[in-house]
Every structure is written in structure tokens, then in C-alpha cells.
PDB file of N, CA and C in Angstrom:
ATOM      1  N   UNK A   1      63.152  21.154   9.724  1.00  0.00           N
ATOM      2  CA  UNK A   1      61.864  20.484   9.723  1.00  0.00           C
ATOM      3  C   UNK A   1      61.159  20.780  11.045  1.00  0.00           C
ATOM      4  N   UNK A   2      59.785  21.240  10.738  1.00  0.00           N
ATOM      5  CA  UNK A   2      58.969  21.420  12.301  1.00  0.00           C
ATOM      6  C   UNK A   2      58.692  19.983  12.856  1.00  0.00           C
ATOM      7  N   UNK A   3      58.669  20.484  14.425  1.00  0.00           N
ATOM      8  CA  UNK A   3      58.206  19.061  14.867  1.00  0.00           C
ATOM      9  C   UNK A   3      57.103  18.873  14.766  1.00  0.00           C
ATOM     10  N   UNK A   4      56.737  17.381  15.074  1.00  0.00           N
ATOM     11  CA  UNK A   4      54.453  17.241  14.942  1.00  0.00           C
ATOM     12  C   UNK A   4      54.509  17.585  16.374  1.00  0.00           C
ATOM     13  N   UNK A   5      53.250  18.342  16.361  1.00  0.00           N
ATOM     14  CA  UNK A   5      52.633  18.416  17.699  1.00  0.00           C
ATOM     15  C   UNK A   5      52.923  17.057  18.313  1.00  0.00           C
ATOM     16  N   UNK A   6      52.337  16.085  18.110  1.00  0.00           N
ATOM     17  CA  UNK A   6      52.194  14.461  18.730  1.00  0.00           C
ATOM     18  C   UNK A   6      53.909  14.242  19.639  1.00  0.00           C
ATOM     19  N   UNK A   7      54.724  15.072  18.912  1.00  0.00           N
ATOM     20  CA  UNK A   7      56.125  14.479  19.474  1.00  0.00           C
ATOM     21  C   UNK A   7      56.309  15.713  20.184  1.00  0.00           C
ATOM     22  N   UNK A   8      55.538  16.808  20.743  1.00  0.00           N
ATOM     23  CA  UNK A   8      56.098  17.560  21.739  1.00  0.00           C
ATOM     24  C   UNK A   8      55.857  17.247  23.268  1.00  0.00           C
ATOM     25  N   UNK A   9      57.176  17.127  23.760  1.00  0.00           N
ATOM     26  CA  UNK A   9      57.023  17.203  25.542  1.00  0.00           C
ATOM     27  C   UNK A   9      55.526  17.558  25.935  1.00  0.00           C
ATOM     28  N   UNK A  10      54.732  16.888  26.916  1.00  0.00           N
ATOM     29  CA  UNK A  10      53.524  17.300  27.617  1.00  0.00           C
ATOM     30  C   UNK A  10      53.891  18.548  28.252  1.00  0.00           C
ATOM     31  N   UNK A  11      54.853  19.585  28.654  1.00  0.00           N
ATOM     32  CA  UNK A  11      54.571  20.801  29.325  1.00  0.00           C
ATOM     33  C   UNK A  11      54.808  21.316  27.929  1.00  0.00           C
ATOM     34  N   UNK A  12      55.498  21.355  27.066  1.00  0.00           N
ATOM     35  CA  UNK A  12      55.726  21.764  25.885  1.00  0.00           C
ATOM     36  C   UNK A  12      53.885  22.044  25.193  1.00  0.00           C
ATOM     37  N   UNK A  13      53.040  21.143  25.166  1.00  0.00           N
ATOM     38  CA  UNK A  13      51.667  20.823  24.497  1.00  0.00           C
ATOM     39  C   UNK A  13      50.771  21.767  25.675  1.00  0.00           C
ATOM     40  N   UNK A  14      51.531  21.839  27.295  1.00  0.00           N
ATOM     41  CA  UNK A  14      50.004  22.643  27.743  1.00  0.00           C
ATOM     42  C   UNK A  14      50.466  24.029  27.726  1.00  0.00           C
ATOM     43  N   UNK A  15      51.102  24.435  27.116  1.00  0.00           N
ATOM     44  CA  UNK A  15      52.042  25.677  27.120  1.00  0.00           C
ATOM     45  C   UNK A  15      51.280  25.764  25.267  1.00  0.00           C
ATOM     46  N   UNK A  16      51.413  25.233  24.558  1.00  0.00           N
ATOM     47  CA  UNK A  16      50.672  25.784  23.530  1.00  0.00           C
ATOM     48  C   UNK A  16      48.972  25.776  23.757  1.00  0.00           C
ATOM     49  N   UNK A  17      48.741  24.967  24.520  1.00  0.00           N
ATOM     50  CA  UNK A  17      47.257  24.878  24.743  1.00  0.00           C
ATOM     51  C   UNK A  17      47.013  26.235  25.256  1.00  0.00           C
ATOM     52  N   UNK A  18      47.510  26.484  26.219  1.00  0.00           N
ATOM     53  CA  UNK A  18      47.372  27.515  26.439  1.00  0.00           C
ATOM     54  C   UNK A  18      47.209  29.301  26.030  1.00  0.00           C
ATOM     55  N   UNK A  19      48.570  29.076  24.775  1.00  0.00           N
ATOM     56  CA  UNK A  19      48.785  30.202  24.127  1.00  0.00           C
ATOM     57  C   UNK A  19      47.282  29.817  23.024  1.00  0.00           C
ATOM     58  N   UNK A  20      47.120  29.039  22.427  1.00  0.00           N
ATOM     59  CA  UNK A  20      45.799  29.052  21.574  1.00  0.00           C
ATOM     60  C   UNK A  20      44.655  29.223  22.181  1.00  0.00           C
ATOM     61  N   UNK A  21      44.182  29.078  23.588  1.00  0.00           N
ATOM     62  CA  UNK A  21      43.217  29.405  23.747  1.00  0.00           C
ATOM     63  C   UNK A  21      43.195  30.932  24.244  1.00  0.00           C
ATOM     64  N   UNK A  22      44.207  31.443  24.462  1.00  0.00           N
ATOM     65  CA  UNK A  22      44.355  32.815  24.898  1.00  0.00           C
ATOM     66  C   UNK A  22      44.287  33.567  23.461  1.00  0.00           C
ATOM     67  N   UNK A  23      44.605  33.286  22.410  1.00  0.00           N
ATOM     68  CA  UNK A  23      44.805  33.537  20.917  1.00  0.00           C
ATOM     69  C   UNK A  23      42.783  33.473  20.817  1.00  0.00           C
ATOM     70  N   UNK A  24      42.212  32.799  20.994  1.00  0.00           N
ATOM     71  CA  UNK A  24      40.914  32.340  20.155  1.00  0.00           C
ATOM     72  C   UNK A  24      40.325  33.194  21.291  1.00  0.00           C
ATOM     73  N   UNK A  25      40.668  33.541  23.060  1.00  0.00           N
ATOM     74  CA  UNK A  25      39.980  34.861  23.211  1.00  0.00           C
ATOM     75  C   UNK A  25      39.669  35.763  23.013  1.00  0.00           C
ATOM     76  N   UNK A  26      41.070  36.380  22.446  1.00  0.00           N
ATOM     77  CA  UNK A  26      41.421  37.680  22.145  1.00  0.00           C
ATOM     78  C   UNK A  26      40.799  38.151  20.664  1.00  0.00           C
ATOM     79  N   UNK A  27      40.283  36.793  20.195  1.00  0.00           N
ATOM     80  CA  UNK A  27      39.535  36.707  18.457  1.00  0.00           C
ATOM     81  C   UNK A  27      38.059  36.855  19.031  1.00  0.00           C
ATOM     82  N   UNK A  28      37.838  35.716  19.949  1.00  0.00           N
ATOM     83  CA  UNK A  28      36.195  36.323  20.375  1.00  0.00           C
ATOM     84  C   UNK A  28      35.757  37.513  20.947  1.00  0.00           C
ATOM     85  N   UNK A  29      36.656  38.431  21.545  1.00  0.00           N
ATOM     86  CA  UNK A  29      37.104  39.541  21.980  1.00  0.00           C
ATOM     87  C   UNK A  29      36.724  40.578  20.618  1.00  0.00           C
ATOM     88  N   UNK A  30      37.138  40.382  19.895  1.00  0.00           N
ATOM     89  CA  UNK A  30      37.109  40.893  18.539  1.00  0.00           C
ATOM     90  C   UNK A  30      36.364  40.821  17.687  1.00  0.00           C
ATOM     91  N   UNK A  31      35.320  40.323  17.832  1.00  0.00           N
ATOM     92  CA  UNK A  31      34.162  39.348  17.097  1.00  0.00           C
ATOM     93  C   UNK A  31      35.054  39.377  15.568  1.00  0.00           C
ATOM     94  N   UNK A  32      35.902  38.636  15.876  1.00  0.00           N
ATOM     95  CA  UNK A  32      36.467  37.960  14.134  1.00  0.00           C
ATOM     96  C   UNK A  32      36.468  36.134  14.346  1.00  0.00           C
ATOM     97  N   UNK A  33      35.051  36.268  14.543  1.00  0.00           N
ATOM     98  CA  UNK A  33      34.583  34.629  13.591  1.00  0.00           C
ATOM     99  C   UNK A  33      35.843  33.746  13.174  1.00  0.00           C
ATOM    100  N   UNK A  34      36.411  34.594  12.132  1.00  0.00           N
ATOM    101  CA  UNK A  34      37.031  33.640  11.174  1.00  0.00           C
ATOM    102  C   UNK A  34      38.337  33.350  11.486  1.00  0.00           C
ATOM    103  N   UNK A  35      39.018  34.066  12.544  1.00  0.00           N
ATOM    104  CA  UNK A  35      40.293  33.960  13.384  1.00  0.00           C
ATOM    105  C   UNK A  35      39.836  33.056  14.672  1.00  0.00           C
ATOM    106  N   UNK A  36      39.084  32.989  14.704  1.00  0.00           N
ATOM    107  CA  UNK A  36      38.116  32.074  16.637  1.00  0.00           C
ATOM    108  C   UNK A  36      38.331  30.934  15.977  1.00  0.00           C
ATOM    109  N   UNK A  37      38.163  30.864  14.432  1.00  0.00           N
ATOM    110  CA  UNK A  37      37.529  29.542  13.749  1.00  0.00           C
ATOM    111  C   UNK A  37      38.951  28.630  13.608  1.00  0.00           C
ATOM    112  N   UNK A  38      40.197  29.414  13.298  1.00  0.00           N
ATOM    113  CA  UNK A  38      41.161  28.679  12.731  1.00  0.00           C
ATOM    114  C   UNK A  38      41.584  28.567  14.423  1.00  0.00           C
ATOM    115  N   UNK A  39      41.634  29.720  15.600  1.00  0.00           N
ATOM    116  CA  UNK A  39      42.174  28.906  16.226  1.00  0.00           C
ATOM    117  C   UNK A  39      41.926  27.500  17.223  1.00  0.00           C
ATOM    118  N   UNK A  40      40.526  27.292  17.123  1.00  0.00           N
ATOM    119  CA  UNK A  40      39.656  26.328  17.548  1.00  0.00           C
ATOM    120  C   UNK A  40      40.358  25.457  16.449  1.00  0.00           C
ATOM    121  N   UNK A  41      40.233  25.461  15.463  1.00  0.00           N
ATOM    122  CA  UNK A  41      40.623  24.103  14.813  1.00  0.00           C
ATOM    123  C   UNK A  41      42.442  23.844  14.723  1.00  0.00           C
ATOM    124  N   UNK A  42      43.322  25.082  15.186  1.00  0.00           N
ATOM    125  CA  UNK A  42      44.476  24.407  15.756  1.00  0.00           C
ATOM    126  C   UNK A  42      44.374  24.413  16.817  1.00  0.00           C
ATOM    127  N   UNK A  43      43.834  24.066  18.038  1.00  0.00           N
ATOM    128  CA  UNK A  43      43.414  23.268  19.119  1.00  0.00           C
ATOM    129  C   UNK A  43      43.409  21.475  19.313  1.00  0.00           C
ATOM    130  N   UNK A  44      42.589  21.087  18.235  1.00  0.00           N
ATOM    131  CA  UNK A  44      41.992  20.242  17.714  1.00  0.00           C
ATOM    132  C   UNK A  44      43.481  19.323  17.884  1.00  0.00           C
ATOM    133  N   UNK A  45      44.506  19.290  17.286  1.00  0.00           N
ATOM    134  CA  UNK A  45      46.083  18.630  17.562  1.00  0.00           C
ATOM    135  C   UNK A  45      46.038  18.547  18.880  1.00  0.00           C
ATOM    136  N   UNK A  46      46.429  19.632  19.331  1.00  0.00           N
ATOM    137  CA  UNK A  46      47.257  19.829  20.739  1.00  0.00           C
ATOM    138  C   UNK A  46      46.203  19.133  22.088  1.00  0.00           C
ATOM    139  N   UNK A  47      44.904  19.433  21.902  1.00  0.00           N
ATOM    140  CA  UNK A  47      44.012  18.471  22.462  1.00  0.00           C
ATOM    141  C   UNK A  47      44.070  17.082  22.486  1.00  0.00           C
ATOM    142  N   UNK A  48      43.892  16.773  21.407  1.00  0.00           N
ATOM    143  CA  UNK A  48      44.251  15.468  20.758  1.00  0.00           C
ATOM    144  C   UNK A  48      45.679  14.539  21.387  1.00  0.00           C
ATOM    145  N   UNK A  49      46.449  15.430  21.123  1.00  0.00           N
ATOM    146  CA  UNK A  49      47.836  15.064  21.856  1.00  0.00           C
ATOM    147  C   UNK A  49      47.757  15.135  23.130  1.00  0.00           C
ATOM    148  N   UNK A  50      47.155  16.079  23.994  1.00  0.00           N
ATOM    149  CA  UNK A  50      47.437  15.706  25.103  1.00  0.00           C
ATOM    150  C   UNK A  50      46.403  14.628  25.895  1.00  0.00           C
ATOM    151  N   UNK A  51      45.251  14.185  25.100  1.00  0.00           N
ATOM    152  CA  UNK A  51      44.284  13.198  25.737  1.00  0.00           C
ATOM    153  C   UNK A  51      44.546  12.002  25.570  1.00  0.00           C
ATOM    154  N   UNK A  52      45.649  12.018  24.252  1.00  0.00           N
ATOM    155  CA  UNK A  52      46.192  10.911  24.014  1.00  0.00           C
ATOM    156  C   UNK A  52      47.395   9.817  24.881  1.00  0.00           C
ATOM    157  N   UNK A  53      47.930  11.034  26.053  1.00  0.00           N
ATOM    158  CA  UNK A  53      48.851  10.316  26.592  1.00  0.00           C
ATOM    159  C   UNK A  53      48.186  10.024  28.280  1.00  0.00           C
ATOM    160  N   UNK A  54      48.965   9.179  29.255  1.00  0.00           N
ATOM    161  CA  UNK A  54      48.522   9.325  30.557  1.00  0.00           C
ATOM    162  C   UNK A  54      48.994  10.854  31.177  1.00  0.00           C
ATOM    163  N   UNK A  55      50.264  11.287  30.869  1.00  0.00           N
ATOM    164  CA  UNK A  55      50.564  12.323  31.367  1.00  0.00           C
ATOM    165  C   UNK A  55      49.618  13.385  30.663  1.00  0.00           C
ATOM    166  N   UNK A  56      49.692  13.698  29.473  1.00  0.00           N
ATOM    167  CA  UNK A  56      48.704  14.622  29.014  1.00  0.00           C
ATOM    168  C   UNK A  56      47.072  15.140  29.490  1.00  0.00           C
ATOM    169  N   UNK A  57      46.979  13.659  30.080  1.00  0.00           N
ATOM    170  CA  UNK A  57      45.398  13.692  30.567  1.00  0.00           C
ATOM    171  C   UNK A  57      45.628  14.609  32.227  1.00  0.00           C
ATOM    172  N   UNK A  58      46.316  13.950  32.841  1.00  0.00           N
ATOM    173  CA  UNK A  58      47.075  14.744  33.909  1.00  0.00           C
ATOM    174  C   UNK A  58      46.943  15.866  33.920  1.00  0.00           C
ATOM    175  N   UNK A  59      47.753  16.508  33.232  1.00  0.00           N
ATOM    176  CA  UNK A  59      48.077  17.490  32.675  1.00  0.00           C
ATOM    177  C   UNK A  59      46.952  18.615  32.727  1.00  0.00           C
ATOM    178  N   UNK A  60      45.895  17.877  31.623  1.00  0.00           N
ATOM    179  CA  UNK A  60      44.501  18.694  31.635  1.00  0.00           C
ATOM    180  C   UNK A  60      44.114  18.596  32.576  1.00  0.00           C
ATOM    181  N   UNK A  61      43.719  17.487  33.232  1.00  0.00           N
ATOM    182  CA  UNK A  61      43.005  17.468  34.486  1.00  0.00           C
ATOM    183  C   UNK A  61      43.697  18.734  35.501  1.00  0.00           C
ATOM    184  N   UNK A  62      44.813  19.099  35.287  1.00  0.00           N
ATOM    185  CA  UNK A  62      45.249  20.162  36.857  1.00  0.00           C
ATOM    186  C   UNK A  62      44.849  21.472  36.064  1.00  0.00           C
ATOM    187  N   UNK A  63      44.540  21.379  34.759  1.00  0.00           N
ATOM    188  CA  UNK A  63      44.013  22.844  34.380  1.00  0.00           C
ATOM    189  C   UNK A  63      42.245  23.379  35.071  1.00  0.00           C
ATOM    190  N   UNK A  64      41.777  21.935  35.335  1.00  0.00           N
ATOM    191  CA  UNK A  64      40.296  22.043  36.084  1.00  0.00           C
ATOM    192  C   UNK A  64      40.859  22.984  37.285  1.00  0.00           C
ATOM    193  N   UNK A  65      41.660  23.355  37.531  1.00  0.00           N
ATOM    194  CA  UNK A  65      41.880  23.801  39.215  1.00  0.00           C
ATOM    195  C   UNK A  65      42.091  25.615  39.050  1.00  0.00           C
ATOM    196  N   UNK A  66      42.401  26.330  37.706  1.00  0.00           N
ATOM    197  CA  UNK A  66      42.494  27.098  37.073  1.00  0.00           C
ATOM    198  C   UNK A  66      41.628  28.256  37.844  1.00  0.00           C
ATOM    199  N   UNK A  67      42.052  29.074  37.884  1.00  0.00           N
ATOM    200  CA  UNK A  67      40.715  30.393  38.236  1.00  0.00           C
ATOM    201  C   UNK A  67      40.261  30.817  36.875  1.00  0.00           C
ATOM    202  N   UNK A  68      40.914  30.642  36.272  1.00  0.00           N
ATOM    203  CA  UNK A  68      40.470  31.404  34.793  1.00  0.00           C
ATOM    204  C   UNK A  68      39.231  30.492  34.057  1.00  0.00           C
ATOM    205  N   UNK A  69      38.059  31.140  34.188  1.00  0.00           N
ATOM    206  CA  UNK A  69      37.073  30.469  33.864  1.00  0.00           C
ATOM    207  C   UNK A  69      37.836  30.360  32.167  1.00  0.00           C
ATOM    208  N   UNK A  70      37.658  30.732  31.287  1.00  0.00           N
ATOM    209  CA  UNK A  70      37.997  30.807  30.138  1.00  0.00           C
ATOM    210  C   UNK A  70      38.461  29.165  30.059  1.00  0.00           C
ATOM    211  N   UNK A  71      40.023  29.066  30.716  1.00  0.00           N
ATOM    212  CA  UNK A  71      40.664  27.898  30.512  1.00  0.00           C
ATOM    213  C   UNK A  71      40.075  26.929  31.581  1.00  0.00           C
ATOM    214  N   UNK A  72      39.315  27.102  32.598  1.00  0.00           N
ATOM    215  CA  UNK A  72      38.494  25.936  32.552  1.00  0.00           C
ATOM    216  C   UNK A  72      37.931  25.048  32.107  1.00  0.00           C
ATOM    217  N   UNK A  73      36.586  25.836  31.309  1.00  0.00           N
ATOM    218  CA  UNK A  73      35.815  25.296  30.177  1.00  0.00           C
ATOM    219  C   UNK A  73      36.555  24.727  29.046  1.00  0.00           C
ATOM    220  N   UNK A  74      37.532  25.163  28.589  1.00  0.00           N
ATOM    221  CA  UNK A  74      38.309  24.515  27.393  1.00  0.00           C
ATOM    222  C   UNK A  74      38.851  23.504  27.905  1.00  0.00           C
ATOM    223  N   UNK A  75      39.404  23.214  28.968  1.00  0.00           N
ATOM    224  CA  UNK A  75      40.145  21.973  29.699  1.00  0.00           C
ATOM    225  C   UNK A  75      38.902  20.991  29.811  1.00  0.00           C
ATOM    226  N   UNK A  76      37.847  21.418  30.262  1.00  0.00           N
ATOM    227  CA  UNK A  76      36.917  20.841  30.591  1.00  0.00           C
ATOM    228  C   UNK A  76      36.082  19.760  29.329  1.00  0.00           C
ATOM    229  N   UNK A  77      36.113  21.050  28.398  1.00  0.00           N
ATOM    230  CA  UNK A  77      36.058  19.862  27.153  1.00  0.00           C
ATOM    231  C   UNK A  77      36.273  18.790  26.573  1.00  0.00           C
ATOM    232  N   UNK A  78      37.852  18.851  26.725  1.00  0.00           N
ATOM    233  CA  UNK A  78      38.777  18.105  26.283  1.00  0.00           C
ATOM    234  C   UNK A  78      38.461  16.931  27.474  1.00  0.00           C
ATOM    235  N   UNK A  79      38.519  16.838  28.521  1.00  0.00           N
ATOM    236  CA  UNK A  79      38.354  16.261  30.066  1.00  0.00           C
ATOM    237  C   UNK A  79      37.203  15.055  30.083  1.00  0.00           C
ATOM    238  N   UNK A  80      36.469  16.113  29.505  1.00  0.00           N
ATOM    239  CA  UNK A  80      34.901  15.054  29.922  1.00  0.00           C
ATOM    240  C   UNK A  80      35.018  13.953  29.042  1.00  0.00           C
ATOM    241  N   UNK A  81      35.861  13.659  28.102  1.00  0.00           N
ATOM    242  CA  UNK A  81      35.919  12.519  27.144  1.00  0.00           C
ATOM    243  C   UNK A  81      36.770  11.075  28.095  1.00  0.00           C
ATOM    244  N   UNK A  82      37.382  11.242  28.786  1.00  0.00           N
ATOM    245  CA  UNK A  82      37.280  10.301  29.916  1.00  0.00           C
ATOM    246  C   UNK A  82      37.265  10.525  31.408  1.00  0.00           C
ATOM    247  N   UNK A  83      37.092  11.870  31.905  1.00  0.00           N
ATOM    248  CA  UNK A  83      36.124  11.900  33.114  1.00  0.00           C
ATOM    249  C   UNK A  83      35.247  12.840  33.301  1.00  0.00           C
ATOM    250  N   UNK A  84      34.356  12.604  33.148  1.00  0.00           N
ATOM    251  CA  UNK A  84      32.804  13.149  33.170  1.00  0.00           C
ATOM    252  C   UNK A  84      32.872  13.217  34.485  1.00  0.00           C
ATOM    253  N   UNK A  85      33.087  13.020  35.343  1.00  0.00           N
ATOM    254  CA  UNK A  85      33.006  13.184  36.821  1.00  0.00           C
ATOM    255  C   UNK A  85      33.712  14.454  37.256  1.00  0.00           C
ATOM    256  N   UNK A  86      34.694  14.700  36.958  1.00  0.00           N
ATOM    257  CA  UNK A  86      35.646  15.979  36.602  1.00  0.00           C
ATOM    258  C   UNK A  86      34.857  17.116  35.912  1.00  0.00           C
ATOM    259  N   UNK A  87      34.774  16.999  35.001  1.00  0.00           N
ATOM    260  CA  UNK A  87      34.455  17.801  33.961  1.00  0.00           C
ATOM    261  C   UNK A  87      32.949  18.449  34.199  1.00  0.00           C
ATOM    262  N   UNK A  88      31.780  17.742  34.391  1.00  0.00           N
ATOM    263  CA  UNK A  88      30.754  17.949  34.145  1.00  0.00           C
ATOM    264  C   UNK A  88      30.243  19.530  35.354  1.00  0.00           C
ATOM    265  N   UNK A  89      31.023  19.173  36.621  1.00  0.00           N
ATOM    266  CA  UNK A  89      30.705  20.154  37.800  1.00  0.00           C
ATOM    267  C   UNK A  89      31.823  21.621  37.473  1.00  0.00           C
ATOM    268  N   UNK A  90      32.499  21.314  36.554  1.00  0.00           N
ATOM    269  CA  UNK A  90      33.187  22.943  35.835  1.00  0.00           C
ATOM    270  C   UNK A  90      31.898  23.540  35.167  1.00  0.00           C
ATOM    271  N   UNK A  91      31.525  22.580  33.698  1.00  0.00           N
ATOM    272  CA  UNK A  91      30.119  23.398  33.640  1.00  0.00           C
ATOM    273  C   UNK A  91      28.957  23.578  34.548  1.00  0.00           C
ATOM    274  N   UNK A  92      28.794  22.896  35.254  1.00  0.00           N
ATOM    275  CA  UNK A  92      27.690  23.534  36.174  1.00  0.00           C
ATOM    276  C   UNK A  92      27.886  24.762  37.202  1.00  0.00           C
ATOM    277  N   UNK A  93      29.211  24.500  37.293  1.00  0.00           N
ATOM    278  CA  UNK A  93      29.493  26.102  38.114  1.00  0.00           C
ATOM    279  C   UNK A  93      29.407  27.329  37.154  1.00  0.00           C
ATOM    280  N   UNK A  94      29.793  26.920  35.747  1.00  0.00           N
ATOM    281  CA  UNK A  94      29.759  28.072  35.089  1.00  0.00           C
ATOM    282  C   UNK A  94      28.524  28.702  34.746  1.00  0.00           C
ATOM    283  N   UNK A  95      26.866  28.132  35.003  1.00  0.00           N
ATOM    284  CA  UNK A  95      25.894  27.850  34.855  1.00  0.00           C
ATOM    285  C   UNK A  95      25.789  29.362  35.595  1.00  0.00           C
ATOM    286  N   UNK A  96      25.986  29.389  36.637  1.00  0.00           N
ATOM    287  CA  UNK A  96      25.345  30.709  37.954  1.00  0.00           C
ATOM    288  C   UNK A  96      26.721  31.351  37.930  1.00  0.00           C
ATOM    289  N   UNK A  97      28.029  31.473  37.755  1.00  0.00           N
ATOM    290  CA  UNK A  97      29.034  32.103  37.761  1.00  0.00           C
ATOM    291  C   UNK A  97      29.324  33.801  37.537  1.00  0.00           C
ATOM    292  N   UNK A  98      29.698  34.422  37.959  1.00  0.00           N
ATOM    293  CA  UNK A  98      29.574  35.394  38.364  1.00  0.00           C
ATOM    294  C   UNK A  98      30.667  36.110  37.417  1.00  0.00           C
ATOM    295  N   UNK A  99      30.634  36.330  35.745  1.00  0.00           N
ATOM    296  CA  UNK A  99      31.459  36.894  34.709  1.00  0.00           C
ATOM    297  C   UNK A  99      31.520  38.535  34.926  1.00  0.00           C
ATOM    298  N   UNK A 100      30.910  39.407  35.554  1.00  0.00           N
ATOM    299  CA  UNK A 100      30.947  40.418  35.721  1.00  0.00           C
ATOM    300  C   UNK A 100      32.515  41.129  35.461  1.00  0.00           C
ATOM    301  N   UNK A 101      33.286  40.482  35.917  1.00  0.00           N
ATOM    302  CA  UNK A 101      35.046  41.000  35.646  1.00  0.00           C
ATOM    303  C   UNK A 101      34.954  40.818  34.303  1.00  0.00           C
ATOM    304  N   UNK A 102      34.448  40.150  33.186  1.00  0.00           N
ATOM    305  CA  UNK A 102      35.029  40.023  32.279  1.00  0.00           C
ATOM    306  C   UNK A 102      34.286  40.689  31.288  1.00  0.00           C
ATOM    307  N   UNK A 103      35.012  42.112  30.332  1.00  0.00           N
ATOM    308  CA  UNK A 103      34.390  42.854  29.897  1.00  0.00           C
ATOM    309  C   UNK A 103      33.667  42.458  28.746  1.00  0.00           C
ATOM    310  N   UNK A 104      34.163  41.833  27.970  1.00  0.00           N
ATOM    311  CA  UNK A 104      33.553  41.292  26.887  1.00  0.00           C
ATOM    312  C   UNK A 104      32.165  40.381  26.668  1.00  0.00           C
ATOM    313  N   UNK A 105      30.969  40.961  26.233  1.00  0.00           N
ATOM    314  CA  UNK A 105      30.012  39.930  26.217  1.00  0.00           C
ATOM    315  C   UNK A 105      30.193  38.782  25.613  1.00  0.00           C
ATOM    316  N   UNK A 106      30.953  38.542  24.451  1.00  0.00           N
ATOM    317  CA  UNK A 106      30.773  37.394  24.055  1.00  0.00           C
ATOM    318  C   UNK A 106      32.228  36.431  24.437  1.00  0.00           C
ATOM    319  N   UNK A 107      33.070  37.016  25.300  1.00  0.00           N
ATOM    320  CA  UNK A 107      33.529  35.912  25.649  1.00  0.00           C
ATOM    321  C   UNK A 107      32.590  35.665  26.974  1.00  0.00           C
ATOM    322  N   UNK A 108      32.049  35.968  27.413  1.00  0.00           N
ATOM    323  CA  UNK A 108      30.825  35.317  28.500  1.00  0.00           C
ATOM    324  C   UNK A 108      30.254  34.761  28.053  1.00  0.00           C
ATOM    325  N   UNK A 109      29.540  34.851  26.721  1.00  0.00           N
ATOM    326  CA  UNK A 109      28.697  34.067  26.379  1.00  0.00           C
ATOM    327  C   UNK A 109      29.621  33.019  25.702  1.00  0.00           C
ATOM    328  N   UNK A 110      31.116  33.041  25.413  1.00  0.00           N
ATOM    329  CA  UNK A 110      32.034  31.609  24.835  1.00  0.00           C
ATOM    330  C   UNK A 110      32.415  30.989  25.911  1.00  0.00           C
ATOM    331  N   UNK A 111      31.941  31.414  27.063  1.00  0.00           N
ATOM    332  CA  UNK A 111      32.444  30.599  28.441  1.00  0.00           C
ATOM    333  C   UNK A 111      31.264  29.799  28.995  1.00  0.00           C
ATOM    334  N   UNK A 112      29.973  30.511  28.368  1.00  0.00           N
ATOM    335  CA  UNK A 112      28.776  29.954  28.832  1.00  0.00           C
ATOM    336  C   UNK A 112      28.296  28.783  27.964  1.00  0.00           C
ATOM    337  N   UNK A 113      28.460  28.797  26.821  1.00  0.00           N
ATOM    338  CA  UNK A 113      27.955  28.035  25.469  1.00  0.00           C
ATOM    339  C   UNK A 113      28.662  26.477  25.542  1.00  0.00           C
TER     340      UNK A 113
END
């Protein structure tokens, strides 16, 4: 029997957070829509799970510290649902941010959006 997301260890949950949002790059990378789409919506758990706990929130919160704009903004998402104080100055840096390293237009424009 698989386990539920909900019952995995918090490094266990940012360790998949992770692999899915690196998964839904490599789809926007690709312009395949419909692979970005499923992995955004298995996100949707593992988010869930980790905002749900004190450690989980933790957790996200040390992903704000990230160089990887990519997993910024996705942390950041998840983040601003109880600190907007945190969260809100990731997007504003990403506002003037300097994507030039990153070859792909539309993951610039999925980092910008």
C-alpha cells in the first residue's frame, strides 16, 4: 500500500516538492501544457501538506532563501498564505530580476507570471 502524502516525514514532502517542481520545469521547458498541468496539480498535496504542519511551514519558509528563482516563486506561493510579509518581497524582486541565465523564455515568463 502507498503512503498518503499527508503521512510523509516533512524532509520526505520538501524533497518531493522539489522533484515536482523541477518535473513541471522541464514541461514548461517543453511547452507541453498538458504535462505542466498534471504536475501543478500534483503539487497541490504536497503543498497542502506541508502548510499544513508548523514544521512544514518552516520548511517552506527556508526555501525563500533559495538562489533558484524557479523554486522561490513556487515556495513563495505556497508562503504568502500565512506570511505575506515573507512572500510578497520574493515577487517583487522577481519584478526587475535579471533571468538572462535562464535559456528558456517561458520558464521566465513561469517565474514572472
Amino acid at each position: 500500500m502507498t503512503q498518503k502524502i499527508f503521512e510523509l516525514p516533512t524532509a520526505e514532502l520538501v524533497e518531493l516538492f522539489l522533484h515536482i517542481q523541477q518535473r513541471r520545469r522541464l514541461a514548461v521547458r517543453a511547452f507541453n501544457t498538458p504535462e505542466v498541468n498534471r504536475w501543478v496539480l500534483k503539487s497541490v498535496p504536497v503543498q497542502e501538506s506541508l502548510a499544513s504542519t508548523p514544521g512544514g511551514r518552516v520548511a517552506l519558509e527556508s526555501l525563500l532563501t533559495q538562489a533558484d528563482p524557479y523554486i522561490l516563486v513556487q515556495a513563495a506561493g505556497v508562503v504568502i498564505k500565512w506570511a505575506p510579509e515573507k512572500a510578497i518581497p520574493i515577487f517583487a524582486s522577481m519584478l526587475d530580476a535579471d533571468l538572462s541565465s535562464i535559456d528558456s523564455p517561458d520558464e521566465r515568463l513561469d517565474i514572472r507570471q
